[in-house]
Protein backbone atom coordinates (compact mmCIF):
# COMPACT_ATOMS: atom_id res chain seq x y z
CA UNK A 1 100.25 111.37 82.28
CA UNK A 2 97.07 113.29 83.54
CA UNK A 3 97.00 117.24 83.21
CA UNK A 4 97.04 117.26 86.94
CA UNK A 5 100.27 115.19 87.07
CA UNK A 6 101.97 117.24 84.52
CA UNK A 7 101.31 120.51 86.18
CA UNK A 8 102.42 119.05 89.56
CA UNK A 9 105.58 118.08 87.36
CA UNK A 10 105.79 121.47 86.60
CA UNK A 11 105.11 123.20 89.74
CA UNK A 12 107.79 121.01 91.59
CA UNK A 13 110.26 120.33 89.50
CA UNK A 14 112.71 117.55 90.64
CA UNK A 15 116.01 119.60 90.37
CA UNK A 16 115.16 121.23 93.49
CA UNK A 17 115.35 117.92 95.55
CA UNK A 18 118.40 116.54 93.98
CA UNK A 19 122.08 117.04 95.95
CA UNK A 20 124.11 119.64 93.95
CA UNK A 21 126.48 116.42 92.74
CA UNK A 22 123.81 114.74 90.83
CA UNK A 23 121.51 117.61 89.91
CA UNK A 24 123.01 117.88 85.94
CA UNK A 25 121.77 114.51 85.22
CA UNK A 26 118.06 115.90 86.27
CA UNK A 27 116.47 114.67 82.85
CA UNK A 28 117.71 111.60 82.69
CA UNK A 29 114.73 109.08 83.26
CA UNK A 30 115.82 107.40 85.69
CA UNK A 31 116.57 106.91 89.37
CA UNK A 32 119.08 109.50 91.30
CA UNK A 33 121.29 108.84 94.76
CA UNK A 34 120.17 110.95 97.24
CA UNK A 35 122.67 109.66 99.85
CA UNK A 36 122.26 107.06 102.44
CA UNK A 37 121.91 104.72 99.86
CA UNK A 38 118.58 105.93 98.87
CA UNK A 39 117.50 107.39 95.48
CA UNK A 40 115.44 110.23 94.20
CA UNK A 41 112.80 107.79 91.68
CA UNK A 42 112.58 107.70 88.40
CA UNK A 43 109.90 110.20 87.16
CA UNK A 44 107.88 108.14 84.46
CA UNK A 45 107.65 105.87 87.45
CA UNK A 46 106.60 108.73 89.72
CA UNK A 47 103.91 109.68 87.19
CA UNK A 48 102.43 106.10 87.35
CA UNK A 49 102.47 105.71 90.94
CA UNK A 50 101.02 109.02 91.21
CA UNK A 51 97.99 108.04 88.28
CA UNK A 52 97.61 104.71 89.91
CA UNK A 53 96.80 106.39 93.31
CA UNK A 54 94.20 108.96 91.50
CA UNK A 55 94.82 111.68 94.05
CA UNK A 56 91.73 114.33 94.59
CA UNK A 57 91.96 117.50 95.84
CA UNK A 58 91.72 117.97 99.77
CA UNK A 59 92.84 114.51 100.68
CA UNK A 60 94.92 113.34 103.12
CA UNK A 61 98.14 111.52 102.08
CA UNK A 62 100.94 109.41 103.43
CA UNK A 63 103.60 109.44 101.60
CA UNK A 64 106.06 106.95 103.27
CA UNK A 65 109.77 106.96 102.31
CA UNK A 66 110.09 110.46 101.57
CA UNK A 67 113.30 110.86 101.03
CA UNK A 68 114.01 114.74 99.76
CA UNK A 69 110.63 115.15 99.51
CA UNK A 70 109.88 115.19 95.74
CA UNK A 71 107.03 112.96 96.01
CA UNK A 72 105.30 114.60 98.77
CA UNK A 73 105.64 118.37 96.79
CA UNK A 74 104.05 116.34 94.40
CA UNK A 75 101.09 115.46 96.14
CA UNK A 76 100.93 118.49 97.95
CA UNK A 77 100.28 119.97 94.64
CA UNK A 78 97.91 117.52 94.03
CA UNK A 79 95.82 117.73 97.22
CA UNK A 80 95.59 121.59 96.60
CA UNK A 81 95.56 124.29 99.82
CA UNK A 82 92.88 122.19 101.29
CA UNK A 83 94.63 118.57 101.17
CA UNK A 84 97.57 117.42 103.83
CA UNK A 85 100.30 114.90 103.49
CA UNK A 86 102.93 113.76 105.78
CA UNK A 87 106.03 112.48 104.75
CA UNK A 88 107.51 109.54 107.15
CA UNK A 89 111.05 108.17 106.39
CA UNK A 90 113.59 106.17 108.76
CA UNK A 91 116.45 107.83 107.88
CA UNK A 92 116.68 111.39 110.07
CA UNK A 93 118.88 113.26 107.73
CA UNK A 94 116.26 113.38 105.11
CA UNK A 95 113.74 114.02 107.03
CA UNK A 96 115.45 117.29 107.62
CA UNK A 97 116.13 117.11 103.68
CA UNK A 98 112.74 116.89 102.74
CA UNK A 99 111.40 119.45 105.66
CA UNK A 100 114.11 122.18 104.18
CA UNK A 101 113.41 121.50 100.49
CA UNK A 102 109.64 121.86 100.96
CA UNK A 103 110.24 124.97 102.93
CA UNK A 104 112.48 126.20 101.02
CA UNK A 105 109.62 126.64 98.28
CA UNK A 106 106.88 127.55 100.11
CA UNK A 107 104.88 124.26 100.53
CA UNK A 108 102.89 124.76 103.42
CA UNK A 109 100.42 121.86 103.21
CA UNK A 110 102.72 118.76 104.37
CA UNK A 111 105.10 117.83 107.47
CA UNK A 112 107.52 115.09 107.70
CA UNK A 113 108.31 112.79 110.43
CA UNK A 114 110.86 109.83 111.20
CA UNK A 115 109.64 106.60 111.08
CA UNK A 116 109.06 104.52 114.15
CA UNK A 117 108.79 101.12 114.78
CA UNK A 118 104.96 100.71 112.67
CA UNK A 119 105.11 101.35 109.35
CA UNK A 120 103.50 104.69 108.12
CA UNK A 121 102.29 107.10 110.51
CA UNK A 122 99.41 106.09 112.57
CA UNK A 123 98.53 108.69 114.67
CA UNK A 124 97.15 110.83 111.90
CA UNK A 125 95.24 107.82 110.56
CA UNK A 126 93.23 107.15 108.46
CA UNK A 127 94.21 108.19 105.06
CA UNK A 128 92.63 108.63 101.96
CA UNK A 129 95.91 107.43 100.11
CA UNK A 130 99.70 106.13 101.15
CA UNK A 131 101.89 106.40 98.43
CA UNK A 132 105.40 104.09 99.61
CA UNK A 133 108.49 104.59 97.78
CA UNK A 134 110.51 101.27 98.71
CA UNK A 135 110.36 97.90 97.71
CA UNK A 136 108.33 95.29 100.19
CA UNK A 137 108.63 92.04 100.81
CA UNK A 138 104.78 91.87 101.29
CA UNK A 139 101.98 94.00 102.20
CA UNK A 140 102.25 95.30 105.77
CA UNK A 141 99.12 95.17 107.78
CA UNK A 142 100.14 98.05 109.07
CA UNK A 143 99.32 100.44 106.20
CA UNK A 144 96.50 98.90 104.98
CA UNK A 145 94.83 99.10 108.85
CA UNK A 146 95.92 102.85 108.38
CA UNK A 147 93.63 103.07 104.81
CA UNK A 148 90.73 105.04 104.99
CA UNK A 149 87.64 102.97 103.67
CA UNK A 150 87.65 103.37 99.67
CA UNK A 151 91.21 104.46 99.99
CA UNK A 152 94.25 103.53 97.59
CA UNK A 153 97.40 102.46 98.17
CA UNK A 154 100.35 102.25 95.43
CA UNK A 155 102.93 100.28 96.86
CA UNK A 156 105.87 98.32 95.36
CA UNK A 157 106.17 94.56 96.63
CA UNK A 158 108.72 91.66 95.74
CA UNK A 159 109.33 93.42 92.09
CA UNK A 160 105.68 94.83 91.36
CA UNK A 161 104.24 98.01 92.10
CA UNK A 162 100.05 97.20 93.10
CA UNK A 163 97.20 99.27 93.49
CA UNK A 164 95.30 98.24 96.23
CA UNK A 165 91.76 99.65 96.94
CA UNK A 166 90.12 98.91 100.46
CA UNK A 167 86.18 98.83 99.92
CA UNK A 168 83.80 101.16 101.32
CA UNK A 169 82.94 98.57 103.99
CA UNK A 170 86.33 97.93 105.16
CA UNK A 171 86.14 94.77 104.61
CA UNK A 172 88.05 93.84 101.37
CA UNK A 173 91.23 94.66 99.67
CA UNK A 174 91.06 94.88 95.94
CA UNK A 175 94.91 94.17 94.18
CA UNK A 176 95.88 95.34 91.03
CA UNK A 177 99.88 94.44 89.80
CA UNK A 178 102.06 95.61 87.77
CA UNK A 179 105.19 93.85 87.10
CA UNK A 180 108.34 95.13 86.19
CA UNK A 181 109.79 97.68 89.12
CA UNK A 182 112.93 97.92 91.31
CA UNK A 183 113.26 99.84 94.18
CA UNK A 184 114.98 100.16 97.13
CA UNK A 185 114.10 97.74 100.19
CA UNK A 186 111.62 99.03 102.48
CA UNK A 187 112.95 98.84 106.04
C-alpha cells in the first residue's frame, strides 16, 4: 500500500461508515453489510483498487456505488482540498448515508447523487478517474465515454477487477485484469 493510501486509511477510518450492528467486526478483512443488501468492501481490496487507479491530487473522481461513502472519504483524501469527487449510487437511503457520514466529518470536497438511468454521472463529465464498487457483467460504454483522455478506470467485471486506461487521443482503451474478486452486481 502507497504512503498516500495508508494515510487516507488513517484519516478515514472505516468504523465511521459501518451501521452500529456490524461496526465491532471493523478489522476483520473482509467485506461488511451495509443494508440493502450491499456491503461496506473489503479494505486490502480497497487499497488495490485505490493503487490501481493512481489517484493525484486535484482530480476529479467518480466514485460510483458509494454506498456509506468510505470509498469516496477515501479519495477525497486523496484528491486533497483542490480535487472533487461525486459519489452516485441507486439506492436513495445511502445516498443520504454517505452524504451524512461525510458531513458528519467534515469532508467538504465531494457530493453524492442517486443514480439515474446512465451509469455514472454524466453531467459533471469528464473525469480523471471512476472508481465502481459492483460487479459488471461487462464494461459499460457509458463510463468509459465519461473518461477523461489519459484517465483510469478500476472496475470489477464478470469476477475480475481491470484497470483500464483511455489514451491521450481518446481513441484506445488499454485493459489490465486481475482475477480473483467478488462483488456485488452492478445494477
Amino acid at each position: 500500500m502507497t504512503d498516500a493510501i495508508s494515510d487516507a486509511f488513517r484519516a478515514v477510518p472505516r468504523w465511521n461508515f459501518l451501521p452500529d450492528e456490524v461496526v465491532g467486526q471493523v478489522d476483520i478483512d473482509m467485506p461488511l453489510p451495509i443494508g440493502h443488501g450491499v456491503t461496506n468492501s473489503q479494505p486490502s481490496t480497497v487499497a488495490r483498487m485505490l493503487e490501481w487507479l493512481e489517484v493525484e491530487p486535484g482530480q476529479k473522481i467518480l466514485d460510483v456505488g458509494s454506498g456509506s461513502g468510505w470509498t469516496t472519504a477515501l479519495l477525497a483524501h486523496l484528491v486533497g482540498q483542490n480535487g472533487y469527487v461525486i459519489g452516485v449510487e441507486r439506492i436513495a437511503e445511502l445516498v443520504e448515508v454517505g452524504r451524512e457520514n461525510t458531513m458528519r466529518l467534515g469532508i467538504k470536497n465531494v457530493e453524492f447523487h442517486e443514480a439515474g438511468d446512465v451509469y455514472g454521472w454524466p453531467d459533471e463529465a469528464p473525469y480523471d478517474r471512476i472508481l465502481v464498487s459492483a460487479d459488471a457483467r461487462d464494461l459499460p460504454d457509458d463510463l468509459t465515454e465519461q473518461l477523461a483522455p489519459g484517465g483510469i478506470i478500476v472496475i470489477p467485471v464478470a469476477g475480475s477487477i481491470f484497470k483500464i486506461k483511455k489514451d491521450e487521443k481518446n481513441e484506445e482503451l488499454i485493459a489490465h485484469e486481475h482475477p480473483g474478486y467478488a462483488f456485488v452486481p452492478l445494477v
